[in-house]
N, C-alpha and C. Protein backbone atom coordinates (compact mmCIF):
# COMPACT_ATOMS: atom_id res chain seq x y z
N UNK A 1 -89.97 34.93 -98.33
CA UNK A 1 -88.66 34.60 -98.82
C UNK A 1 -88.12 33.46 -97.99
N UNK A 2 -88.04 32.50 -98.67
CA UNK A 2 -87.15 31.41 -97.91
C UNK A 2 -85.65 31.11 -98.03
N UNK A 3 -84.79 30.48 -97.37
CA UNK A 3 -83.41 30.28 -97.43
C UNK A 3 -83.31 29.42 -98.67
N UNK A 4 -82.51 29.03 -99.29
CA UNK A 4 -81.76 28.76 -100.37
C UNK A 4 -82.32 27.23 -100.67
N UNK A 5 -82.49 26.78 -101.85
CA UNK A 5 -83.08 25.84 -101.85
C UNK A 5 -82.33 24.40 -101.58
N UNK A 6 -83.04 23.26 -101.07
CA UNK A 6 -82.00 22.22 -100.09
C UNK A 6 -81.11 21.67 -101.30
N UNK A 7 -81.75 21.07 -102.45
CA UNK A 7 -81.40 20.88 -103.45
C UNK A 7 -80.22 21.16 -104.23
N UNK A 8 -78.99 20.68 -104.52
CA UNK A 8 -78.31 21.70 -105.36
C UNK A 8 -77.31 21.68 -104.60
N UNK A 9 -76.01 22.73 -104.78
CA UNK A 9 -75.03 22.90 -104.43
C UNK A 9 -75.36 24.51 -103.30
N UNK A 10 -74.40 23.75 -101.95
CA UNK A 10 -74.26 25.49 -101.34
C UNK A 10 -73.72 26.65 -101.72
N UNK A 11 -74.35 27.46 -100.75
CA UNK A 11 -73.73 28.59 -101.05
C UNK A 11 -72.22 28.66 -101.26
N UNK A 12 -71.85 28.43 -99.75
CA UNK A 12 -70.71 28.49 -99.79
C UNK A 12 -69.49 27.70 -100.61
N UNK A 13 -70.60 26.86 -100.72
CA UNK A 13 -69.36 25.59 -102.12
C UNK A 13 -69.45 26.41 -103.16
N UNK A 14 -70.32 27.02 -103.52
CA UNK A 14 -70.51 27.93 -105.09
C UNK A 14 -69.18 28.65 -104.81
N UNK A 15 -69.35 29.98 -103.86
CA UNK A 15 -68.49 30.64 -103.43
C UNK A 15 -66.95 30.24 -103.47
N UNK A 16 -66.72 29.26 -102.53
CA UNK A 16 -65.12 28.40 -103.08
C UNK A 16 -64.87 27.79 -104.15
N UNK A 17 -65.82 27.31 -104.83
CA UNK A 17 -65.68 27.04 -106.55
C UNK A 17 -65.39 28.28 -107.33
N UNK A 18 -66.30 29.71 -107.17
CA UNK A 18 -65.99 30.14 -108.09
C UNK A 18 -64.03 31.57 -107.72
N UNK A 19 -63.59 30.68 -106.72
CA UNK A 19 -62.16 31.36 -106.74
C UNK A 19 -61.34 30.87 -107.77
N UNK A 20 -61.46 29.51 -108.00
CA UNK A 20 -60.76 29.14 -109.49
C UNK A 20 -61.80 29.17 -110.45
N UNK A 21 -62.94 28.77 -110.67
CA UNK A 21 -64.00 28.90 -111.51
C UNK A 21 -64.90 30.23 -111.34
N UNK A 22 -64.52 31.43 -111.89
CA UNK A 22 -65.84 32.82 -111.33
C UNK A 22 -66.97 32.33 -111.92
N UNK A 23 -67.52 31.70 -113.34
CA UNK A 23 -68.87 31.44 -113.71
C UNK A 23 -69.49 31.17 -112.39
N UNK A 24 -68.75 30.27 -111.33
CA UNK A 24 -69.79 29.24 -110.54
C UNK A 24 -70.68 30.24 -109.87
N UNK A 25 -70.32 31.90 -110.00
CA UNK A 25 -70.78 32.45 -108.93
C UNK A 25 -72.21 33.01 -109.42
N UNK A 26 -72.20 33.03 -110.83
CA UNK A 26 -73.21 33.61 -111.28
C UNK A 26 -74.85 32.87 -111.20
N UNK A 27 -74.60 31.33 -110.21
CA UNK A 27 -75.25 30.56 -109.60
C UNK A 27 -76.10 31.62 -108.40
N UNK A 28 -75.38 31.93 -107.95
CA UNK A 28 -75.69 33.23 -106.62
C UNK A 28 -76.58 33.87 -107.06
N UNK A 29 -76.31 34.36 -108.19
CA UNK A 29 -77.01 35.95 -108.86
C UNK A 29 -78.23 34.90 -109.32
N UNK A 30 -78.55 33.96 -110.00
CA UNK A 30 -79.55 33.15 -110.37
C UNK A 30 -80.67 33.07 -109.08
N UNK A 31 -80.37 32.75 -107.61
CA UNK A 31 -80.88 32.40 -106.88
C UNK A 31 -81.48 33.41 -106.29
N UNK A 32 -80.57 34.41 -106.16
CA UNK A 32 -80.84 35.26 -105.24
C UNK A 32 -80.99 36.98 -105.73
N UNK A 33 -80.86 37.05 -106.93
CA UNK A 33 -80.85 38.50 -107.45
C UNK A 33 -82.77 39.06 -107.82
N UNK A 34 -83.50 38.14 -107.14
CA UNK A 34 -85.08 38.41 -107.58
C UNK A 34 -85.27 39.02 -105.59
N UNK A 35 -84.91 38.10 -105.19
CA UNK A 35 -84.69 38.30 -103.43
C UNK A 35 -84.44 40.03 -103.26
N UNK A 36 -83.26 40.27 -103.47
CA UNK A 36 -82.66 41.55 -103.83
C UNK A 36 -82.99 42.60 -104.15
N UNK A 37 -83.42 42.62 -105.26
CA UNK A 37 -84.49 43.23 -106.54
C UNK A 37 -85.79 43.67 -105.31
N UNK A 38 -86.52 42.23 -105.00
CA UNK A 38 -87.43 43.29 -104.38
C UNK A 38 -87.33 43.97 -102.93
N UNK A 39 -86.24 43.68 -102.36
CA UNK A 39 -85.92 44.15 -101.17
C UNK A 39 -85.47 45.81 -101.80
N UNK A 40 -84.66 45.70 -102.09
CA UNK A 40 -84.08 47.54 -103.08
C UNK A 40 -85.54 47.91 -103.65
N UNK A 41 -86.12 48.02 -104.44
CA UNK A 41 -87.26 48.16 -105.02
C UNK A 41 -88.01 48.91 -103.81
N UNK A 42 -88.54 48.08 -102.79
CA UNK A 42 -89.31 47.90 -101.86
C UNK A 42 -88.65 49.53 -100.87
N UNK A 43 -87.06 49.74 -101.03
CA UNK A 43 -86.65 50.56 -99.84
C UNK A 43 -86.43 51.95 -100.67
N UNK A 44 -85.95 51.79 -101.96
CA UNK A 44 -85.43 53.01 -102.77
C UNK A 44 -86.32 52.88 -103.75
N UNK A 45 -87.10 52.20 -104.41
CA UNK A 45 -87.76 52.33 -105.74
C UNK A 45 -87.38 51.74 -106.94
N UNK A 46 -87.83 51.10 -107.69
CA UNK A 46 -87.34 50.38 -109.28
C UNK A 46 -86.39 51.37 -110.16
N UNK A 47 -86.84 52.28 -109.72
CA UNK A 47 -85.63 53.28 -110.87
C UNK A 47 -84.24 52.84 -110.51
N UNK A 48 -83.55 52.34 -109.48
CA UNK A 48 -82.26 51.99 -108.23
C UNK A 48 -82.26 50.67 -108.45
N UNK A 49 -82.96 49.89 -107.98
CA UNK A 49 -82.85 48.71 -107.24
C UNK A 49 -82.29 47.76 -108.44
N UNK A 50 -82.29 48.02 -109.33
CA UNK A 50 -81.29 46.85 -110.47
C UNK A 50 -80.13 47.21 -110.72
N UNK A 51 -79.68 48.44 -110.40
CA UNK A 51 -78.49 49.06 -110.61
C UNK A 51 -77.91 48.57 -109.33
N UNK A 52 -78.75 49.31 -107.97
CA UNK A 52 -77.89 48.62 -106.67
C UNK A 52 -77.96 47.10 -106.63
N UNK A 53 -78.84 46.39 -107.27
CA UNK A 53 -78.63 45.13 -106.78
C UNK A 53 -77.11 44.63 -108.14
N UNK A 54 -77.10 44.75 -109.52
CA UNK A 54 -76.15 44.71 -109.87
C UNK A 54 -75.03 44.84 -108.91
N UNK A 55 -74.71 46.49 -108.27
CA UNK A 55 -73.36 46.63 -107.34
C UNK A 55 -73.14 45.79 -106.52
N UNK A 56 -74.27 45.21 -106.02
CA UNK A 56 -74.14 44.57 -104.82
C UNK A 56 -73.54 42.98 -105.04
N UNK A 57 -74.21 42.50 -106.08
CA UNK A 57 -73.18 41.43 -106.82
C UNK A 57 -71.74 41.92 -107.41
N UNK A 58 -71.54 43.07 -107.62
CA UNK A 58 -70.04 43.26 -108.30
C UNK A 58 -68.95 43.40 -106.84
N UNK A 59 -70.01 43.92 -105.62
CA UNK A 59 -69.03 43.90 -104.07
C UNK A 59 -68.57 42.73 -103.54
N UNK A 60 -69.89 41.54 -104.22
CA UNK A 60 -69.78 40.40 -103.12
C UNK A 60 -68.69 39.38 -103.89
N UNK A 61 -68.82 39.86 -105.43
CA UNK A 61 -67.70 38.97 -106.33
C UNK A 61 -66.53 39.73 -105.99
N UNK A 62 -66.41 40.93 -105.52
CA UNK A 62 -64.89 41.24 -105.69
C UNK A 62 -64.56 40.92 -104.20
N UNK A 63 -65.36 40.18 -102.68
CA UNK A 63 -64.82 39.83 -101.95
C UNK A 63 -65.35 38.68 -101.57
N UNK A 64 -65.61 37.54 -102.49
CA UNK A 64 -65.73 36.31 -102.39
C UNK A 64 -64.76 35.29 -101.54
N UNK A 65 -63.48 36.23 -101.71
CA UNK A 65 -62.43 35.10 -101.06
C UNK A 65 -62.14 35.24 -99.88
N UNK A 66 -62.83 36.31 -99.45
CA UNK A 66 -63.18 36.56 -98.16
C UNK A 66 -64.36 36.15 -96.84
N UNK A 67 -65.06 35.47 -97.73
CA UNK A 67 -66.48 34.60 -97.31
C UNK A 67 -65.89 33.38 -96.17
N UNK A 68 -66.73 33.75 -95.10
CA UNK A 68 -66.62 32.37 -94.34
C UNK A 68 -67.16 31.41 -94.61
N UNK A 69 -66.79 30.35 -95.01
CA UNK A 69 -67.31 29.02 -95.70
C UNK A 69 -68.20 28.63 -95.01
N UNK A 70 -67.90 28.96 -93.66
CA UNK A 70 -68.40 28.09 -92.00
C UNK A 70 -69.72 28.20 -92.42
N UNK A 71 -70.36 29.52 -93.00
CA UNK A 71 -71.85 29.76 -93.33
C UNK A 71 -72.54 29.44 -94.63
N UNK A 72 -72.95 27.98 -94.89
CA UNK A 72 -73.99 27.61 -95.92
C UNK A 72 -74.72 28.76 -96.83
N UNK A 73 -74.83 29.24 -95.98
CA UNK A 73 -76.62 29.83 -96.85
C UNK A 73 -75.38 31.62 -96.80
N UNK A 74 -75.60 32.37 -97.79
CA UNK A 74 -74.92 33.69 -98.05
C UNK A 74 -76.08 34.09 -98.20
N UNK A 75 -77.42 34.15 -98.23
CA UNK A 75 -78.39 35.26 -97.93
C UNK A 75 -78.19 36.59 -97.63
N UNK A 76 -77.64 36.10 -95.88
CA UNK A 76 -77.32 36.92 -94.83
C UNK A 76 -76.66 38.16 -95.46
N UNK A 77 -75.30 37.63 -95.92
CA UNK A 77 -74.23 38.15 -96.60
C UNK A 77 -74.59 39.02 -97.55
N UNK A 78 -75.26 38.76 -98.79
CA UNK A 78 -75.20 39.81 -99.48
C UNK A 78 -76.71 40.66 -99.20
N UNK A 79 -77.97 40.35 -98.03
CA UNK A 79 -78.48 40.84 -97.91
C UNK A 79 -77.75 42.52 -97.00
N UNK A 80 -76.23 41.84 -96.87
CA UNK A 80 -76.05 43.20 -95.75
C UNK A 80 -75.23 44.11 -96.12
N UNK A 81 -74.12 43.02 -97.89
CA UNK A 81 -73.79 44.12 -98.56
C UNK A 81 -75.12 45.03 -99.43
N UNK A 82 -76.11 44.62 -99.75
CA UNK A 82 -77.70 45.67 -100.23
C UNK A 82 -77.88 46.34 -99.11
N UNK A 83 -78.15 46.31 -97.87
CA UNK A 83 -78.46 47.15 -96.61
C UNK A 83 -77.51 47.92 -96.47
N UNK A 84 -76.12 47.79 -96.74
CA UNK A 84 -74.93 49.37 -97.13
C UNK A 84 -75.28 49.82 -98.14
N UNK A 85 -75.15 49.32 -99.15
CA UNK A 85 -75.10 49.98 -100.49
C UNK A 85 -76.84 50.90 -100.22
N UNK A 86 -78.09 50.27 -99.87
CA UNK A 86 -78.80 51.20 -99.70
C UNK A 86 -78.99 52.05 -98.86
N UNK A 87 -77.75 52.29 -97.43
CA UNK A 87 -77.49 53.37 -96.48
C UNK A 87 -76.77 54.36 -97.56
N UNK A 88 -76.37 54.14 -98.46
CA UNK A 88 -75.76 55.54 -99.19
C UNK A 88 -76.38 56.40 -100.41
N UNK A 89 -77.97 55.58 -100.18
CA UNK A 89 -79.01 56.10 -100.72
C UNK A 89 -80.15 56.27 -99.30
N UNK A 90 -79.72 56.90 -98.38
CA UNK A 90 -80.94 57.23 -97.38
C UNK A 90 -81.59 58.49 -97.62
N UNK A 91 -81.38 59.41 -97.94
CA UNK A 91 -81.93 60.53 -98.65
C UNK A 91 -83.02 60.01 -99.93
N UNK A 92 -82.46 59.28 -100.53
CA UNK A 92 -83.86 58.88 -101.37
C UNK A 92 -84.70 58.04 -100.72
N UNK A 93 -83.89 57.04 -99.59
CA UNK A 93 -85.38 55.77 -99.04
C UNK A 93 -86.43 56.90 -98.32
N UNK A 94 -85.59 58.15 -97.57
CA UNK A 94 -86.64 58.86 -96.61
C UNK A 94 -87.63 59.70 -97.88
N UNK A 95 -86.95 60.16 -99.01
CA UNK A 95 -87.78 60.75 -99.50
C UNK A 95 -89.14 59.84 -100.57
N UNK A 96 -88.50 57.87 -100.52
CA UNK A 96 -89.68 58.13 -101.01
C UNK A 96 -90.89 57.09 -100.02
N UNK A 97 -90.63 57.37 -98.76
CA UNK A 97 -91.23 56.85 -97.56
C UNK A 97 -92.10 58.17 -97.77
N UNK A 98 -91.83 59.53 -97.55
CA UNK A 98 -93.01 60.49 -97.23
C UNK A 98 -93.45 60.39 -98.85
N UNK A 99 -93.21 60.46 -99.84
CA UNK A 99 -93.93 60.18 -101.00
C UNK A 99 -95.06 59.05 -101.15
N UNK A 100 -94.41 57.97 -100.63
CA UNK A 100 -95.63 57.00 -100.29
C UNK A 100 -97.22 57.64 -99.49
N UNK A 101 -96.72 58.41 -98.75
CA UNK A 101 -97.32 58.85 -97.69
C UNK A 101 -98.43 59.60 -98.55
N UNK A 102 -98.17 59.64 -99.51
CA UNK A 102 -99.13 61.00 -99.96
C UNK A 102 -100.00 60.18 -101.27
N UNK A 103 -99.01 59.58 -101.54
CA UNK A 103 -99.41 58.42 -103.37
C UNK A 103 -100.91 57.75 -102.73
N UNK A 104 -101.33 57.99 -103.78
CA UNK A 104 -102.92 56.94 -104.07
C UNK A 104 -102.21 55.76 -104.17
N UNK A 105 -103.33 54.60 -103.76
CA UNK A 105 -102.85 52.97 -103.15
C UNK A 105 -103.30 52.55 -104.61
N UNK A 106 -102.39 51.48 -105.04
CA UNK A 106 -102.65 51.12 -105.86
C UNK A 106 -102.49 49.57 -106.10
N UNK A 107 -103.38 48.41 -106.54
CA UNK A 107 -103.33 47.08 -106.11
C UNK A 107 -104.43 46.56 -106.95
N UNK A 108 -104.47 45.17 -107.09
CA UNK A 108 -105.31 44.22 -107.51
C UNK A 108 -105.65 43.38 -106.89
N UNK A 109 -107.29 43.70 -106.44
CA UNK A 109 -108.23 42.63 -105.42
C UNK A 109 -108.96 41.88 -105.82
N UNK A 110 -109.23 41.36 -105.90
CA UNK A 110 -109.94 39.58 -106.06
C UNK A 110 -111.43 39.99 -106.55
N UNK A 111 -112.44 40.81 -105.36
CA UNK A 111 -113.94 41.30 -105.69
C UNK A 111 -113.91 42.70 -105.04
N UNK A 112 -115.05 43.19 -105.69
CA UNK A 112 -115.25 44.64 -105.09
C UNK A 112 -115.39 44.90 -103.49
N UNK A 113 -116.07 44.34 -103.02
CA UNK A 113 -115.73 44.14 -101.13
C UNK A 113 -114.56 44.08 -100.52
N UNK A 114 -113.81 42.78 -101.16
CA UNK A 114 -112.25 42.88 -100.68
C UNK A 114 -111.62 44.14 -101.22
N UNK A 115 -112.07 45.01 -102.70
CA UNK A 115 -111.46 46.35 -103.09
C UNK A 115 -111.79 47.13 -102.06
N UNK A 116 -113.28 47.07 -101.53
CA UNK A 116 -113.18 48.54 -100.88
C UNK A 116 -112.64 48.08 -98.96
N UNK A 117 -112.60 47.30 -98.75
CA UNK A 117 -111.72 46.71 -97.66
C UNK A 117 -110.31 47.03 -97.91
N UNK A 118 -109.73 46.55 -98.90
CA UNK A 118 -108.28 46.73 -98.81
C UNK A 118 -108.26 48.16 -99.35
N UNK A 119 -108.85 49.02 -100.34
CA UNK A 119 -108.42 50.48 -99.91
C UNK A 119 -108.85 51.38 -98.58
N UNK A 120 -109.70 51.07 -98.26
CA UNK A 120 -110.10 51.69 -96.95
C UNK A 120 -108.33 51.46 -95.91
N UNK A 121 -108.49 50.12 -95.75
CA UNK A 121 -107.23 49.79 -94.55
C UNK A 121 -105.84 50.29 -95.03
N UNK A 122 -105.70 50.13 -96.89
CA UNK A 122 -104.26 50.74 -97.33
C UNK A 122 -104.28 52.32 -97.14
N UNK A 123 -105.25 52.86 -97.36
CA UNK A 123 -105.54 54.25 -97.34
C UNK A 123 -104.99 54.97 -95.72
N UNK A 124 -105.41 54.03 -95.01
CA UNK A 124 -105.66 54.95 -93.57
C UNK A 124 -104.09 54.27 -93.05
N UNK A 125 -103.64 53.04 -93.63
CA UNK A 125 -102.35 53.06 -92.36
C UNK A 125 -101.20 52.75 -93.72
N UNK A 126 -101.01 52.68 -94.79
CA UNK A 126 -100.08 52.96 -95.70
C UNK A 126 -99.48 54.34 -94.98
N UNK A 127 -100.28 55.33 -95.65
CA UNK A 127 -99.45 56.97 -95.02
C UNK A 127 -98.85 57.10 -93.68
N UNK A 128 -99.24 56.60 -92.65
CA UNK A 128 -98.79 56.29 -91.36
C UNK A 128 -97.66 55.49 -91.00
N UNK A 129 -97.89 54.19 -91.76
CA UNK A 129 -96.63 53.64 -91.83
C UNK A 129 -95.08 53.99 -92.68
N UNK A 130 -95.55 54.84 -93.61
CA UNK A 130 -94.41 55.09 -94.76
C UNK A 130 -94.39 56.34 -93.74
N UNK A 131 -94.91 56.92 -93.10
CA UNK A 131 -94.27 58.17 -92.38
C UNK A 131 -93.39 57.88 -91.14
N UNK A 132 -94.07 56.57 -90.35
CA UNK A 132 -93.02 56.18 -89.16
C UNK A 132 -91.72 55.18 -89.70
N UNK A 133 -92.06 54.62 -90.99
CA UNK A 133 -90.77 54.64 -91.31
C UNK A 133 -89.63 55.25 -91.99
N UNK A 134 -90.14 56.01 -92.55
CA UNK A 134 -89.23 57.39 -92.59
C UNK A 134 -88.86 58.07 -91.17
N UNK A 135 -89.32 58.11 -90.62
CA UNK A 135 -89.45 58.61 -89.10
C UNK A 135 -87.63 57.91 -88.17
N UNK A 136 -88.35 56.60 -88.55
CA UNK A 136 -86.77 55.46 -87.92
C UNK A 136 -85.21 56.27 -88.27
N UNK A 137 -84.46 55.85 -87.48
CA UNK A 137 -83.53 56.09 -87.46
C UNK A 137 -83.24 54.92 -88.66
N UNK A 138 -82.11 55.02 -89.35
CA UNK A 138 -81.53 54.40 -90.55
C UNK A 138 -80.90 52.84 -89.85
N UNK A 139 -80.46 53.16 -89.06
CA UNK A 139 -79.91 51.24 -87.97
C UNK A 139 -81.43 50.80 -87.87
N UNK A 140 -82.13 51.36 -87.07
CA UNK A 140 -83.84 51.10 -87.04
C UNK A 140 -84.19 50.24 -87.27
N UNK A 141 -84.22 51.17 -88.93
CA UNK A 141 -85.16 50.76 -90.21
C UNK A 141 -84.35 49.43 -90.77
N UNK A 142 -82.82 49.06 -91.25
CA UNK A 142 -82.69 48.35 -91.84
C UNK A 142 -82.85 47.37 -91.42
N UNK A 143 -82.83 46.77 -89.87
CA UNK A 143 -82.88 45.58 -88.65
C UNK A 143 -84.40 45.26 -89.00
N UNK A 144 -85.37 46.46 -88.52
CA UNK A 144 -86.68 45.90 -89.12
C UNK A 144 -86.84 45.60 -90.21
N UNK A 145 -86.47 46.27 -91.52
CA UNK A 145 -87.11 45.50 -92.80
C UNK A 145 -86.06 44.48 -93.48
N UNK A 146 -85.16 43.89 -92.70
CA UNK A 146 -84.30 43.05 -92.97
C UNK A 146 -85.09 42.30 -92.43
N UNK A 147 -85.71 41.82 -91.36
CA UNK A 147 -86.05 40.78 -90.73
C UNK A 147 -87.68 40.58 -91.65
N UNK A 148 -88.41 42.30 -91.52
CA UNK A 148 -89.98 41.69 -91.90
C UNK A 148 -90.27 41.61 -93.24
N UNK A 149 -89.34 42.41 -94.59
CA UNK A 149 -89.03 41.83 -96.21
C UNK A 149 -88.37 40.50 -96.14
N UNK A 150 -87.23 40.62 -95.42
CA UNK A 150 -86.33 39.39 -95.99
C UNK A 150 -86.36 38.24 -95.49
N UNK A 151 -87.05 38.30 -94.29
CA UNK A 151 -87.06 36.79 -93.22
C UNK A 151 -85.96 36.57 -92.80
N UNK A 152 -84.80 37.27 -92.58
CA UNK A 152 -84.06 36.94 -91.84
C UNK A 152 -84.48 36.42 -90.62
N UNK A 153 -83.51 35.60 -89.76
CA UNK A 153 -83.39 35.54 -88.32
C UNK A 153 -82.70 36.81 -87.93
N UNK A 154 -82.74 36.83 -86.29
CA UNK A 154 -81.69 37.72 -85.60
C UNK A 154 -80.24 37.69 -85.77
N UNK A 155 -79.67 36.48 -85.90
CA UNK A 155 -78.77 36.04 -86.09
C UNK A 155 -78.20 36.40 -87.92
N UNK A 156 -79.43 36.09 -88.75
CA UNK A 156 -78.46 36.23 -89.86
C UNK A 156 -78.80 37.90 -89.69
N UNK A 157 -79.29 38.81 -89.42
CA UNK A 157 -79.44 40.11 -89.23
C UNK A 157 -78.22 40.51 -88.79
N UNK A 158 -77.64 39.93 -87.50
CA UNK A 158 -76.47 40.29 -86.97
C UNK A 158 -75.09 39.92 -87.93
N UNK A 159 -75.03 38.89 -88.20
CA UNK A 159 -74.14 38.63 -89.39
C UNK A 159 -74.18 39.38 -90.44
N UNK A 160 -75.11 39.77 -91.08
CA UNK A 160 -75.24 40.59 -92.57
C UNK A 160 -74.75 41.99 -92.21
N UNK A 161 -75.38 42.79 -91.13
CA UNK A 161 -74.87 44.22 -90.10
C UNK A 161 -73.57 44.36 -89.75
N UNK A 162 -73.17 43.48 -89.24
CA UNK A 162 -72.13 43.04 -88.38
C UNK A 162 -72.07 43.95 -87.19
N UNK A 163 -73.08 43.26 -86.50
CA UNK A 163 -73.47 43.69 -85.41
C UNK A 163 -73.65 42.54 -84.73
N UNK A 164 -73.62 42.89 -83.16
CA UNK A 164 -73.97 41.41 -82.12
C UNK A 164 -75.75 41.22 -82.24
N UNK A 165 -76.19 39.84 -82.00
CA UNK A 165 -77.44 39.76 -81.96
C UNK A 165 -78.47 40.91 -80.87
N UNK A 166 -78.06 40.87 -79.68
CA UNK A 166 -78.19 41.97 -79.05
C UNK A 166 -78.87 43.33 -79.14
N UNK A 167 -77.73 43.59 -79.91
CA UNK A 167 -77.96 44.88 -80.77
C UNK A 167 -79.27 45.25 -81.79
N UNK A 168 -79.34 43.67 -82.87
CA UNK A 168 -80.45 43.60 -83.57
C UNK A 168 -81.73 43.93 -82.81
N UNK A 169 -81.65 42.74 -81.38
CA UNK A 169 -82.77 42.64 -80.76
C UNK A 169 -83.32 43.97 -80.42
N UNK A 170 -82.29 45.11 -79.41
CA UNK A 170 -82.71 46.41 -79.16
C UNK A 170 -83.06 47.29 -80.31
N UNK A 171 -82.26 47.31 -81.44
CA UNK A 171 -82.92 47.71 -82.85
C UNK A 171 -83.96 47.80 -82.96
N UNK A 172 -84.56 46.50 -82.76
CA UNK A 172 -85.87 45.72 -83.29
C UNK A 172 -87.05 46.41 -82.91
N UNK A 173 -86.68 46.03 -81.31
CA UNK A 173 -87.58 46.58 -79.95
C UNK A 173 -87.59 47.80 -80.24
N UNK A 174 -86.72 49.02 -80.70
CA UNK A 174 -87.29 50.25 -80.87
C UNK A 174 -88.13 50.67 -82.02
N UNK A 175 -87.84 49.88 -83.11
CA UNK A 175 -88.29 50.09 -84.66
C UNK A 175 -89.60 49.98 -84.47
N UNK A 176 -90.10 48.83 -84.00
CA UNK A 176 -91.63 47.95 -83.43
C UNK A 176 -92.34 49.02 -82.75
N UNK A 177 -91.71 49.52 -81.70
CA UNK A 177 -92.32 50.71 -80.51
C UNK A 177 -92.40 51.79 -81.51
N UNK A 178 -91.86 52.32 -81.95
CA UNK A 178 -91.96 54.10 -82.81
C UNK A 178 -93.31 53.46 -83.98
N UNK A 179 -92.81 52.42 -84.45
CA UNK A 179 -94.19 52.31 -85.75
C UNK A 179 -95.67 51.66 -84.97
N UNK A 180 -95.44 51.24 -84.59
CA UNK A 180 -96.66 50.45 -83.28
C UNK A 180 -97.40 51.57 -83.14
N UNK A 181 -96.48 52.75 -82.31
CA UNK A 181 -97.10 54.17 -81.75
C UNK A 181 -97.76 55.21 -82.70
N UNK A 182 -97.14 55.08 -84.08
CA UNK A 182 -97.40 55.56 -85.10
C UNK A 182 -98.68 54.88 -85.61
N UNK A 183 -98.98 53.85 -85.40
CA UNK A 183 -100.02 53.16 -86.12
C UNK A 183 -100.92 52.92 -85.11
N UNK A 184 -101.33 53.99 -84.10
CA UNK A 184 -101.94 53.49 -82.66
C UNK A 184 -101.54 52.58 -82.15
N UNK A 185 -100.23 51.98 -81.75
CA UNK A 185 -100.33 50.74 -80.88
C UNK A 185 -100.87 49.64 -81.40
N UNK A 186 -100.95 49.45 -83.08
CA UNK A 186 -101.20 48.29 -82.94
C UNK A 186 -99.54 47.73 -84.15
N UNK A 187 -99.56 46.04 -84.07
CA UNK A 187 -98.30 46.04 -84.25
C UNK A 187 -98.35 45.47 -85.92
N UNK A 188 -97.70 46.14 -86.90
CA UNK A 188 -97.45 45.77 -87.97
C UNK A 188 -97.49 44.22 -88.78
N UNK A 189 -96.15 43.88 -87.73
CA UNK A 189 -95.49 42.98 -88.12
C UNK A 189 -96.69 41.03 -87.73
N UNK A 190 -97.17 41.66 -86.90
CA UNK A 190 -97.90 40.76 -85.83
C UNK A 190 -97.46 39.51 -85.65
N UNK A 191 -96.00 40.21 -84.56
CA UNK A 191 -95.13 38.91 -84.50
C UNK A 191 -94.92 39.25 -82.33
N UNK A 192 -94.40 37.98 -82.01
CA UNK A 192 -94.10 38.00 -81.00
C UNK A 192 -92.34 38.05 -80.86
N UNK A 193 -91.77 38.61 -79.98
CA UNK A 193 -90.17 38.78 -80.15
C UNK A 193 -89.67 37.20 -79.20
């Protein structure tokens, strides 16, 4: 997922356009409602994730005039009104993290070698991972898969949360350690902090 394309009008100009103009906003939902879609999808499941991502555009239009202009790119922003709206579905993300855990892998590989490679490796650390992330505490989990779905930075993490960067960082550092440990020590993300 990359930031907003250079091309075109900003975010935030969309945003102050559409206080006298609302169409302008539905520019937003064009750009960014596929972003969304699979982030929800990805945490609660397709049955949710068009409904919450809908809400999540009906939160960010009903506090548009509240947007700091100062920030170009609204990614951040409505990635963190979706990261509430899906804290009030955590009972379903945990339940369908251990469901994963149990589901046959299912995918399309290129040749039969790369098939039995990629089910062998989805097989043995899919269940492991959908169990240590169910496992996370709910702050945890959203800091990590805000950053390793969405590409956030720390910074737009902290902005979207509204939390200090800080905070993200120790987030981070624990989310990494519990699934790392869960997956033998080795690291998911295979990133350096």
């Amino acid at each position: 997922m990359t930031a907003p394309p250079t091309t075109g009008t900003r975010d935030s100009d969309l945003l102050e356009e559409s206080l006298t103009r609302p169409e302008a906003f539905s520019a937003l939902f064009d750009r960014y409602s596929g972003m969304l879609y699979r982030y929800v999808s990805r945490r609660l499941g397709p049955e949710v994730a068009e409904d919450l991502v809908g809400e999540t555009f009906l939160v960010a239009f009903g506090r548009r005039a509240h947007y700091d202009l100062a920030y170009a790119d609204a990614r951040p922003w409505l990635f963190g009104i979706a990261t509430k709206l899906v804290s009030r579905h955590h009972r379903t993300e945990a339940a369908r993290y251990r469901a994963l855990r149990r589901a046959p892998v299912e995918g399309v590989v290129e040749s039969p070698a790369e098939r039995v490679v990629a089910e062998v490796a989805a097989r043995t650390s899919r269940p492991v991972l959908a169990g240590a992330l169910a496992g996370l505490a709910a702050k945890d989990r959203d800091v990590l898969l805000l950053i390793a779905w969405c590409d956030l930075s720390y910074e737009e993490v902290a902005r979207s949360l509204g939390i200090p960067v800080g905070t993200v960082r120790s987030r981070l550092n624990r989310a990494r350690r519990k699934v790392r440990a869960a997956l033998g020590d080795a690291d998911p993300m295979h990133e350096e902090e």
